[in-house]
C-alpha atoms as a PDB file:
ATOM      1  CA  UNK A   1      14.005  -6.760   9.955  1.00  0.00           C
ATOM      2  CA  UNK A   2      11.423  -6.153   6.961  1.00  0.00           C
ATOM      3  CA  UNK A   3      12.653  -6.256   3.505  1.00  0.00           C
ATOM      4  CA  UNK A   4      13.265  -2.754   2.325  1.00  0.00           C
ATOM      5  CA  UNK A   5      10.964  -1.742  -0.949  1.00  0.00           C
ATOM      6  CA  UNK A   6      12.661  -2.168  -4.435  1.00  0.00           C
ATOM      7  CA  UNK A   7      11.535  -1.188  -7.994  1.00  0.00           C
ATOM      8  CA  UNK A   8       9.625  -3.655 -10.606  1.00  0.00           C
ATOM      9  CA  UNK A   9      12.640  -2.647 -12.709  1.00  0.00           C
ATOM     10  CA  UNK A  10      14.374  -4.241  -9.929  1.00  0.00           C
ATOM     11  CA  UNK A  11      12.404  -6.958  -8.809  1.00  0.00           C
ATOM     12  CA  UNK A  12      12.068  -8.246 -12.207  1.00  0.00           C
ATOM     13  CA  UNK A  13      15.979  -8.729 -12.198  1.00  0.00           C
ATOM     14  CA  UNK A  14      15.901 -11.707  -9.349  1.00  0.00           C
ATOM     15  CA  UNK A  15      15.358 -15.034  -9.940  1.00  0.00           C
ATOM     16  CA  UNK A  16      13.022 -17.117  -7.855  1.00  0.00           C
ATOM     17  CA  UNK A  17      15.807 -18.204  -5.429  1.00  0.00           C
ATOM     18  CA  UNK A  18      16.639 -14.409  -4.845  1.00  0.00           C
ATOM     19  CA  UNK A  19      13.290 -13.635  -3.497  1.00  0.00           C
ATOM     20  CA  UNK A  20      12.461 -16.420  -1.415  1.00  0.00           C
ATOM     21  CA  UNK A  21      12.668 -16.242   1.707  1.00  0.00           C
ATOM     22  CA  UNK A  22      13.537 -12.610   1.838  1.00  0.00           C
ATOM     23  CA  UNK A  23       9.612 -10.973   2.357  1.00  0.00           C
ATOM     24  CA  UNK A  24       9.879  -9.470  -1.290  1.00  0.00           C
ATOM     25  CA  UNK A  25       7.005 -11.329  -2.845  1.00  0.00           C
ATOM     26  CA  UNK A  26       4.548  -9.888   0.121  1.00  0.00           C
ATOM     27  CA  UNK A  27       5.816  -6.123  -0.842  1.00  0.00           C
ATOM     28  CA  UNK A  28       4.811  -3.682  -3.203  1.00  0.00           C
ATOM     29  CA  UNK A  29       6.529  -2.358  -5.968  1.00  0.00           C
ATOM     30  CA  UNK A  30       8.242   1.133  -4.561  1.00  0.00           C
ATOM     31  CA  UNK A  31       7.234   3.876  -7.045  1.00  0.00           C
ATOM     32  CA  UNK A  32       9.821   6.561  -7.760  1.00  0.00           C
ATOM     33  CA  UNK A  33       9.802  10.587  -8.515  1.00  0.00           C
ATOM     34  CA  UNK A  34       7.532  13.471  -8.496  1.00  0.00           C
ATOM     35  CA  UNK A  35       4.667  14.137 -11.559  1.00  0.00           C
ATOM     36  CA  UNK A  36       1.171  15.009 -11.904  1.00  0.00           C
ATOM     37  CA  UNK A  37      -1.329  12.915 -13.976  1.00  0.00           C
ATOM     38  CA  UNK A  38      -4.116  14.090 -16.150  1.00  0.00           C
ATOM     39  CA  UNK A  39      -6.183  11.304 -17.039  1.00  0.00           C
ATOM     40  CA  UNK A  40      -8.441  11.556 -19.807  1.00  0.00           C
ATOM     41  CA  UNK A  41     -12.071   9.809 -20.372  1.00  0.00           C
ATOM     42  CA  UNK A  42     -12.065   6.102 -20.320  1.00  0.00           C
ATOM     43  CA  UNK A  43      -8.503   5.622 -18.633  1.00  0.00           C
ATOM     44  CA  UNK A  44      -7.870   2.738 -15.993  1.00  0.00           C
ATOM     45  CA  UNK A  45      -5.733   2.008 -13.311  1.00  0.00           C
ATOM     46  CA  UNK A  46      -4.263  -1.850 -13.561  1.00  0.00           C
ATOM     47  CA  UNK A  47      -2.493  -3.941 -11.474  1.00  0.00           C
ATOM     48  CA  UNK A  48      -2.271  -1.524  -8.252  1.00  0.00           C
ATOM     49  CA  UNK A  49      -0.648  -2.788  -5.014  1.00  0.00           C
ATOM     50  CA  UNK A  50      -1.545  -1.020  -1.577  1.00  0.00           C
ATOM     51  CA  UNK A  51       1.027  -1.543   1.445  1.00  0.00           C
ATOM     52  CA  UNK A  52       0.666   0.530   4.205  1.00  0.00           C
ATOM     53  CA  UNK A  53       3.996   2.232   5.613  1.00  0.00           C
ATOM     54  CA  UNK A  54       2.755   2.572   9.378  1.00  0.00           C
ATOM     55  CA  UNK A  55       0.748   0.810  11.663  1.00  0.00           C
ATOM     56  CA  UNK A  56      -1.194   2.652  14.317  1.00  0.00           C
ATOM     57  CA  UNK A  57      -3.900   1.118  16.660  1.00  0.00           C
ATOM     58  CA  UNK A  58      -6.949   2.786  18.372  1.00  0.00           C
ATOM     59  CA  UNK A  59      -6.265   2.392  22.352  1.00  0.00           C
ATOM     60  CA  UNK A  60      -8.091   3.425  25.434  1.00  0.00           C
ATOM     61  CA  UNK A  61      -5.871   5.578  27.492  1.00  0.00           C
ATOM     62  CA  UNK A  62      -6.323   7.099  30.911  1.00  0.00           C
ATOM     63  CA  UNK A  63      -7.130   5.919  34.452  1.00  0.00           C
ATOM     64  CA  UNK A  64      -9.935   6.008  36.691  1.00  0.00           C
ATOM     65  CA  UNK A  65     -12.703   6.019  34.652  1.00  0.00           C
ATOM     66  CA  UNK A  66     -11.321   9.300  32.449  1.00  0.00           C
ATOM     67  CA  UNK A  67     -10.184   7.449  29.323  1.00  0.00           C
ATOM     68  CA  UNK A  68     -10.127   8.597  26.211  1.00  0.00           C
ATOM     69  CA  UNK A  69      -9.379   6.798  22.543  1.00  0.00           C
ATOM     70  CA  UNK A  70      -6.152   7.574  20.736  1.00  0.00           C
ATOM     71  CA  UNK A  71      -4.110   6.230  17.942  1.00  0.00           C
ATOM     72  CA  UNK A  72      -0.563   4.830  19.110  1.00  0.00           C
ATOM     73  CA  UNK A  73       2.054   3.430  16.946  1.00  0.00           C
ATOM     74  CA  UNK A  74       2.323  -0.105  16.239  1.00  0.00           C
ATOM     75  CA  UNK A  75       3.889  -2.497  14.198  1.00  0.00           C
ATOM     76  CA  UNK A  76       3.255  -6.077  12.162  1.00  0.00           C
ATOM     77  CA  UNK A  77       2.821  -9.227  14.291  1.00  0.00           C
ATOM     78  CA  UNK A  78       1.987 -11.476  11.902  1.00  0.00           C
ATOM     79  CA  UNK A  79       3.839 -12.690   8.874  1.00  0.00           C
ATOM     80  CA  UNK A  80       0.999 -12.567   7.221  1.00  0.00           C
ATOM     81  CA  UNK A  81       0.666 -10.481   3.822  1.00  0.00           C
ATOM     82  CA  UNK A  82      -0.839  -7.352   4.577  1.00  0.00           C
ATOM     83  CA  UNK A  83      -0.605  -5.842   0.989  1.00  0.00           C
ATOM     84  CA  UNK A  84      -3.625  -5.390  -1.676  1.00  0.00           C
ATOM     85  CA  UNK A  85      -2.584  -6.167  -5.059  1.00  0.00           C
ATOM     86  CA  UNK A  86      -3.871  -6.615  -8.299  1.00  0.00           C
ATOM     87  CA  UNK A  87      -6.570  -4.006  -8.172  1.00  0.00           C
ATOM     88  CA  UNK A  88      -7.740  -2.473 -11.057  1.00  0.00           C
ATOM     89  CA  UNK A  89     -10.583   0.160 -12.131  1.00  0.00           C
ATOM     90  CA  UNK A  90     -11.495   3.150 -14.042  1.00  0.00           C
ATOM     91  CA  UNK A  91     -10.154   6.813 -13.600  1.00  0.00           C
ATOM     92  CA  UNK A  92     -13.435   9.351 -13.861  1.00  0.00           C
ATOM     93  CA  UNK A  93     -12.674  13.064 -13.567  1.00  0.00           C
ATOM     94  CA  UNK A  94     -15.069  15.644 -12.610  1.00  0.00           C
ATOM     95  CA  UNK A  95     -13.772  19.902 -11.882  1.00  0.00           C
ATOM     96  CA  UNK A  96     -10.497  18.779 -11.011  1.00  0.00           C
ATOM     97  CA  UNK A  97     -11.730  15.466  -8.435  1.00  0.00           C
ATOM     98  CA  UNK A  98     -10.097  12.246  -9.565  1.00  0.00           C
ATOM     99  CA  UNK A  99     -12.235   9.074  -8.594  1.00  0.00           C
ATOM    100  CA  UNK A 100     -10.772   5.600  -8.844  1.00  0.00           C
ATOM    101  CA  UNK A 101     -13.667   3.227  -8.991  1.00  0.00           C
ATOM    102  CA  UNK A 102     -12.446  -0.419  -8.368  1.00  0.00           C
ATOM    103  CA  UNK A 103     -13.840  -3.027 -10.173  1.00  0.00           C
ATOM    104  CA  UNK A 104     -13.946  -6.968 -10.370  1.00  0.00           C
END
């Protein structure tokens, strides 16, 4: 069973023996609420952390020569970490378009 997303708030609260072993460490911070953001001229983004909540994979599907490509549901087999994090970059806004730009 995967270990269910938790807070920083939360994960900050565990000691080192808490999270080992448990898949925490490999997971993303779960973020909380509804709000909008207005960013204004030179803002960044630091410290972001992409984990993707569902796996699909592209598959051939159909018999006798009439196949066609689709998308079926998957899930992790690998234990592996499979999350971005650490990114950072600046926020640019132009008529209403937010672009992250990541940088190095």
């Amino acid at each position: 069973m995967p270990a269910q997303a938790i807070t920083k708030s939360e994960l900050n609260q565990l000691s080192y023996l808490q999270v080992k072993g448990t898949g925490l460490a490999n997971r993303c911070s779960e973020v909380i609420g509804e709000d909008t953001i207005t960013p204004k001229g030179g803002s960044r983004i630091v410290d972001l952390c992409i984990e993707p909540k569902a796996w699909a994979v592209e598959e051939e599907i159909g018999k006798a020569g009439k196949t066609e490509k689709k998308f079926v549901n998957s899930k992790v087999m690998t234990r592996q970490t499979y999350t971005l994090e650490g990114i950072e970059g600046s926020i640019k806004t132009d008529g209403g378009v937010i672009t992250f730009v990541e940088e190095e």
